[in-house]
N, C-alpha and C. Protein backbone atom coordinates (compact mmCIF):
# COMPACT_ATOMS: atom_id res chain seq x y z
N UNK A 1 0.54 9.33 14.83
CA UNK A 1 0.32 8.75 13.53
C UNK A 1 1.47 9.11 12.57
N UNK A 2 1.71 10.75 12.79
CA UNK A 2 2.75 11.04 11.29
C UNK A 2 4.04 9.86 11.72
N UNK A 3 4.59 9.34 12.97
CA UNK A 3 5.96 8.88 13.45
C UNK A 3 5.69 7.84 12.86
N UNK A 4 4.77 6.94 13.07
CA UNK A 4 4.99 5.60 12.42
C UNK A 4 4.56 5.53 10.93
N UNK A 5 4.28 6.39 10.66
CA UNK A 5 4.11 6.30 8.68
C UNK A 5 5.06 6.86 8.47
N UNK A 6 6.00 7.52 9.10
CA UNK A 6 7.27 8.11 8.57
C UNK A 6 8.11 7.41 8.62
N UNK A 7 8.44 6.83 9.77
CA UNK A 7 9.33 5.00 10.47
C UNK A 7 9.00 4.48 9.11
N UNK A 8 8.42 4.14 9.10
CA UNK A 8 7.59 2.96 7.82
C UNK A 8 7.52 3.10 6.04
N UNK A 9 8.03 4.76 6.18
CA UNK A 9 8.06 5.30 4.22
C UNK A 9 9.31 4.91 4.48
N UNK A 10 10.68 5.35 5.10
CA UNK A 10 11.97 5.22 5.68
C UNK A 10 12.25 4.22 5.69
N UNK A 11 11.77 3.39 6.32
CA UNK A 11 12.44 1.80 5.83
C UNK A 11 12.25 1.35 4.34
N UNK A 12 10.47 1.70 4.46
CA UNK A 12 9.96 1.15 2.98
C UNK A 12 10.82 1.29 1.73
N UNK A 13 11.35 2.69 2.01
CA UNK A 13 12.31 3.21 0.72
C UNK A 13 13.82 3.23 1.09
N UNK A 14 14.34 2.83 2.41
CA UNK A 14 15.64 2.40 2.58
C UNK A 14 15.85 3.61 2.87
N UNK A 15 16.06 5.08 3.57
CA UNK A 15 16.47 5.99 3.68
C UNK A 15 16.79 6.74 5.25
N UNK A 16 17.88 7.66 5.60
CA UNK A 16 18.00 7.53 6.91
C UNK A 16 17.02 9.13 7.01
N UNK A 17 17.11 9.32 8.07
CA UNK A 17 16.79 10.97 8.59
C UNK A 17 17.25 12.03 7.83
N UNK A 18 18.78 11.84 7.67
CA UNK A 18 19.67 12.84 7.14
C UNK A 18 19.40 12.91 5.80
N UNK A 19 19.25 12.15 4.96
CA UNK A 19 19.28 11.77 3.58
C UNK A 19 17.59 12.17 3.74
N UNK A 20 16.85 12.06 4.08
CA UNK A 20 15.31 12.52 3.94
C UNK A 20 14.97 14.39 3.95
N UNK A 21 15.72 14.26 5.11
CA UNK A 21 15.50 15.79 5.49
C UNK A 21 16.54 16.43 4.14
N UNK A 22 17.73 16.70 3.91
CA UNK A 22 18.30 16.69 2.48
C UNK A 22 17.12 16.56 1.55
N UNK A 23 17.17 15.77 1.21
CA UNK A 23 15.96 15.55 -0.32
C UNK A 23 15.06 16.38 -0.19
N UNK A 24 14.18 16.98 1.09
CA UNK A 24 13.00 16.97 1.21
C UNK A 24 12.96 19.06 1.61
N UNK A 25 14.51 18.90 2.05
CA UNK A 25 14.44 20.69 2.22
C UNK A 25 13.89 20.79 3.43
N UNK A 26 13.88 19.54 4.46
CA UNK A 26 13.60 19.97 6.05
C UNK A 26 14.03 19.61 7.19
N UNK A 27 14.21 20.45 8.01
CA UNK A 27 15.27 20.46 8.65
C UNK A 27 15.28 19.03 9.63
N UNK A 28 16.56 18.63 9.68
CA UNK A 28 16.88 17.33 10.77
C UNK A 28 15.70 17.17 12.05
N UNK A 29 15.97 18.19 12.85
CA UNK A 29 15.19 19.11 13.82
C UNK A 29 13.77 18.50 13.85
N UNK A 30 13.24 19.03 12.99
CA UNK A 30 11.94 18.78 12.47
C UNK A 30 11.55 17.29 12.34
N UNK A 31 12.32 17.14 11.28
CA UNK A 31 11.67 15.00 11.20
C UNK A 31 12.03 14.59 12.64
N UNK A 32 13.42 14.82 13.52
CA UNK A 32 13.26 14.13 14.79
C UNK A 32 12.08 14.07 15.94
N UNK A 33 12.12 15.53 16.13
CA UNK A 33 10.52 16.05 16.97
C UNK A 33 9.30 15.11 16.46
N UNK A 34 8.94 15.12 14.91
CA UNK A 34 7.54 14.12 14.26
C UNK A 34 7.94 13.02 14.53
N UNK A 35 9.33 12.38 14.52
CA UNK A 35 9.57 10.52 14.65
C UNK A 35 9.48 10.02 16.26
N UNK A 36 9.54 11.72 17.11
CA UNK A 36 9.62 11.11 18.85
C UNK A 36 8.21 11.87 19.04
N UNK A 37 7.25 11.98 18.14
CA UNK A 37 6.46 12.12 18.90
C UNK A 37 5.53 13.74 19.01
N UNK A 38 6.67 14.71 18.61
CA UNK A 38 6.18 15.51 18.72
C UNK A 38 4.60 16.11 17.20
N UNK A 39 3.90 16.70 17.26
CA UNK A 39 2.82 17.02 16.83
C UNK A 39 3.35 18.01 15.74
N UNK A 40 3.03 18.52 14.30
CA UNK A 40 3.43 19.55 13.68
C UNK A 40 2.48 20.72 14.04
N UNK A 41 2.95 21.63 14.25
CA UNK A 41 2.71 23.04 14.70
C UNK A 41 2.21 23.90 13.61
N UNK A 42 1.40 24.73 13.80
CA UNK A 42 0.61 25.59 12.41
C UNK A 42 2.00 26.16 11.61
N UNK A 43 2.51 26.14 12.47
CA UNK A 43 4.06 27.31 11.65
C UNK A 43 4.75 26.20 10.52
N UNK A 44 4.81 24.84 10.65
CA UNK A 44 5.23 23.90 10.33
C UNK A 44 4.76 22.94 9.38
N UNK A 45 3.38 23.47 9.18
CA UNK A 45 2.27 22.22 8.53
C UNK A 45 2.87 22.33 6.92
N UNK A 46 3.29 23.53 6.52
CA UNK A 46 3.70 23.64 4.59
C UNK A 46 5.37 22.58 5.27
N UNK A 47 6.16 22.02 6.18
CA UNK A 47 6.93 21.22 5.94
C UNK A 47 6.26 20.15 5.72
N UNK A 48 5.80 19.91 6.68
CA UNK A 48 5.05 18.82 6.65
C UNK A 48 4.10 18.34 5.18
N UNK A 49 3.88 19.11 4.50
CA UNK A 49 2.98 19.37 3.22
C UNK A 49 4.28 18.91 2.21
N UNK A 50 5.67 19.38 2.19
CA UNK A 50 6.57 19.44 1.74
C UNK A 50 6.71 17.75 1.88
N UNK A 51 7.01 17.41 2.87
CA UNK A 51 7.35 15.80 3.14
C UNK A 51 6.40 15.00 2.27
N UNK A 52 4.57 15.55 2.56
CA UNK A 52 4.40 14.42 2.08
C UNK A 52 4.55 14.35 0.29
N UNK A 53 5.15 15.52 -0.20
CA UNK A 53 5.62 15.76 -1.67
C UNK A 53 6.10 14.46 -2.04
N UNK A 54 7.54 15.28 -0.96
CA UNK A 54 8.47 13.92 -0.72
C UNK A 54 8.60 12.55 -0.87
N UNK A 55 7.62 12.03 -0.13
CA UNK A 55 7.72 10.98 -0.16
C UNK A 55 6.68 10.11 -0.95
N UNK A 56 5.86 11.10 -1.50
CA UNK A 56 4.43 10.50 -2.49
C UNK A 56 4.04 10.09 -1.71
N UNK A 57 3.51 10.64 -0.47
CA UNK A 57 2.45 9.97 0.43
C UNK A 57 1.21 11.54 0.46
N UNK A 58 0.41 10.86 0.49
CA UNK A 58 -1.18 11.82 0.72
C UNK A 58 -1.18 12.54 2.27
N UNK A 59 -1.49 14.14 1.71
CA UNK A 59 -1.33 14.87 2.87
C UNK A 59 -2.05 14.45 4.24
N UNK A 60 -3.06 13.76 3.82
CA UNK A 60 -4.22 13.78 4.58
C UNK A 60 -3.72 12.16 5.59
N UNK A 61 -3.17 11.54 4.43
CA UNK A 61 -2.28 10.41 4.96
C UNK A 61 -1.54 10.16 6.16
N UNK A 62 -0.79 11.12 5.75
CA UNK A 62 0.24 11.69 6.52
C UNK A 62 0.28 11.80 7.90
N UNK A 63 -0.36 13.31 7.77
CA UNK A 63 -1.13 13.63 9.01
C UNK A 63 -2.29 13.26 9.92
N UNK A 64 -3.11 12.66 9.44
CA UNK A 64 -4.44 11.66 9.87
C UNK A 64 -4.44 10.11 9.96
N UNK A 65 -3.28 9.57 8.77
CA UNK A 65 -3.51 8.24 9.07
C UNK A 65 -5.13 7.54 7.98
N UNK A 66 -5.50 8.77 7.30
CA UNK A 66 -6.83 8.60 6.43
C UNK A 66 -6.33 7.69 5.09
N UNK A 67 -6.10 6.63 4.69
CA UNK A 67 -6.14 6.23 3.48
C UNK A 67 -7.53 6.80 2.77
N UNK A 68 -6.62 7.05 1.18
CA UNK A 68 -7.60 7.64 -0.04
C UNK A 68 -8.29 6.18 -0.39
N UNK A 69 -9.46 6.13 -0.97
CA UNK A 69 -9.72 4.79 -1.91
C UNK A 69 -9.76 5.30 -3.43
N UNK A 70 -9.10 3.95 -4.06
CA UNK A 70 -8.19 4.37 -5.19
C UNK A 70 -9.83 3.85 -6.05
N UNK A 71 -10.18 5.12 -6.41
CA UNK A 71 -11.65 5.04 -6.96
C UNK A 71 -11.53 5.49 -8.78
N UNK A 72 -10.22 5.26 -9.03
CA UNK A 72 -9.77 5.50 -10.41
C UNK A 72 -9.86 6.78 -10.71
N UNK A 73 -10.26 7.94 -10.20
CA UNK A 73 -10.09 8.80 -10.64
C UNK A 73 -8.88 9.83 -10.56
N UNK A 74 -8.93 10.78 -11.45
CA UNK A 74 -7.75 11.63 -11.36
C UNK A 74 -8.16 13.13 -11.97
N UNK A 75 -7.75 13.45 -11.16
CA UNK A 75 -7.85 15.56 -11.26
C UNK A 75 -6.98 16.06 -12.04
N UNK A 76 -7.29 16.53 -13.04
CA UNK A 76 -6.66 16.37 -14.24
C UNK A 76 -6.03 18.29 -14.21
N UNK A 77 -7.15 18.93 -13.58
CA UNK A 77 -7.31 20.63 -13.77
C UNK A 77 -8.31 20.67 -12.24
N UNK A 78 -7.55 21.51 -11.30
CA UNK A 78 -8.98 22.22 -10.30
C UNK A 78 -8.48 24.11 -9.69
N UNK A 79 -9.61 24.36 -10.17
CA UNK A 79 -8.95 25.87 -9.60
C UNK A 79 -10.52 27.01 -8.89
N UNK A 80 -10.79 27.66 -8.69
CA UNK A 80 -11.83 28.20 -7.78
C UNK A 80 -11.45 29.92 -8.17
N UNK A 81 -12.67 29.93 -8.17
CA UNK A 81 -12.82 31.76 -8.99
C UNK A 81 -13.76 32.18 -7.97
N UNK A 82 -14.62 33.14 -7.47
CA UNK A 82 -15.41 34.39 -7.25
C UNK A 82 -15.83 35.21 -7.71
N UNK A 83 -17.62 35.11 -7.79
CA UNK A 83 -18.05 36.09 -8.75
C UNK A 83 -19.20 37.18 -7.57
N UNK A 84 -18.83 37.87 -7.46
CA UNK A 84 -19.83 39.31 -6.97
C UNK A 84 -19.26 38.05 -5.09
N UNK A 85 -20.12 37.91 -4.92
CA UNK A 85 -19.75 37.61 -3.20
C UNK A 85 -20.32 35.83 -3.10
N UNK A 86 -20.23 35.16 -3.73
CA UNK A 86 -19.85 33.68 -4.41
C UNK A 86 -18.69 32.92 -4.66
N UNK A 87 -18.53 31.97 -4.29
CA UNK A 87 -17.18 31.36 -4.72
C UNK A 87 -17.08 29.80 -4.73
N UNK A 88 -16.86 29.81 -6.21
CA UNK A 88 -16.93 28.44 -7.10
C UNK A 88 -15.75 27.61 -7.34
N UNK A 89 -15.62 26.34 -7.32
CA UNK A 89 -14.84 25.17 -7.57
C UNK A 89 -15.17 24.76 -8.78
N UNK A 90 -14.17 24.60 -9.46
CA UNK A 90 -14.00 24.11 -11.47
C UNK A 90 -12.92 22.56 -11.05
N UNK A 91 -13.76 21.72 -11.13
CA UNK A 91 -12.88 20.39 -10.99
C UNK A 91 -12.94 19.65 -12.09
N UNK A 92 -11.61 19.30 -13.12
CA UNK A 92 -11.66 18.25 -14.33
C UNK A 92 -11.42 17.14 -13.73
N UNK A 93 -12.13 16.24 -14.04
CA UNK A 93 -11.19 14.70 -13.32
C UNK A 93 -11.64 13.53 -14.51
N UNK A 94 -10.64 12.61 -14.58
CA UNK A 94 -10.70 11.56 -15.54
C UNK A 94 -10.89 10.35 -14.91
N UNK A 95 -12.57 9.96 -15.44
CA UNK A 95 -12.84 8.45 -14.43
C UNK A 95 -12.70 7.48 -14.94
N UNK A 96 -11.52 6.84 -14.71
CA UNK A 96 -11.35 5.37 -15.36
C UNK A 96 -12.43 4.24 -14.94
């Protein structure tokens, strides 16, 4: 899945390997292994996290092939605290 959504941001946005990996802070190496095929490795997944920065594509995207549905909302603030042996999610989001 990541090879052909990567094939496909790359054309979409006109850009080669070299010029991606440059922009993106990862190594040549790396995008070749994901474009032939190879799988990202636990050691590897924050590049991969990095790319999909990159390229404004969704992590989950990325790696799964999961389109988001664009349900208007937006996360405005989210952060997660712990109280005594509990642990809570604080999510702002703005629903258009």
């Amino acid at each position: 899945m990541i090879a052909k959504i990567l094939q496909s941001e790359m054309k979409k946005k006109k850009i080669s390997i070299n010029k991606l990996a440059k922009d993106c802070g990862i190594p040549v190496s790396v995008l070749h292994g994901w474009i032939n095929g190879t799988l990202p490795s636990a050691k590897n997944l924050s590049l991969l996290y990095k790319l999909s920065l990159c390229l404004e594509v969704p992590f989950e995207e990325l790696l799964f092939g999961i389109k988001r549905k664009d349900d208007g909302r937006v996360i405005l603030f989210s952060t997660t605290f712990v109280d005594e042996d509990n642990k809570y999610r604080f999510v702002v989001e703005k629903i258009t």
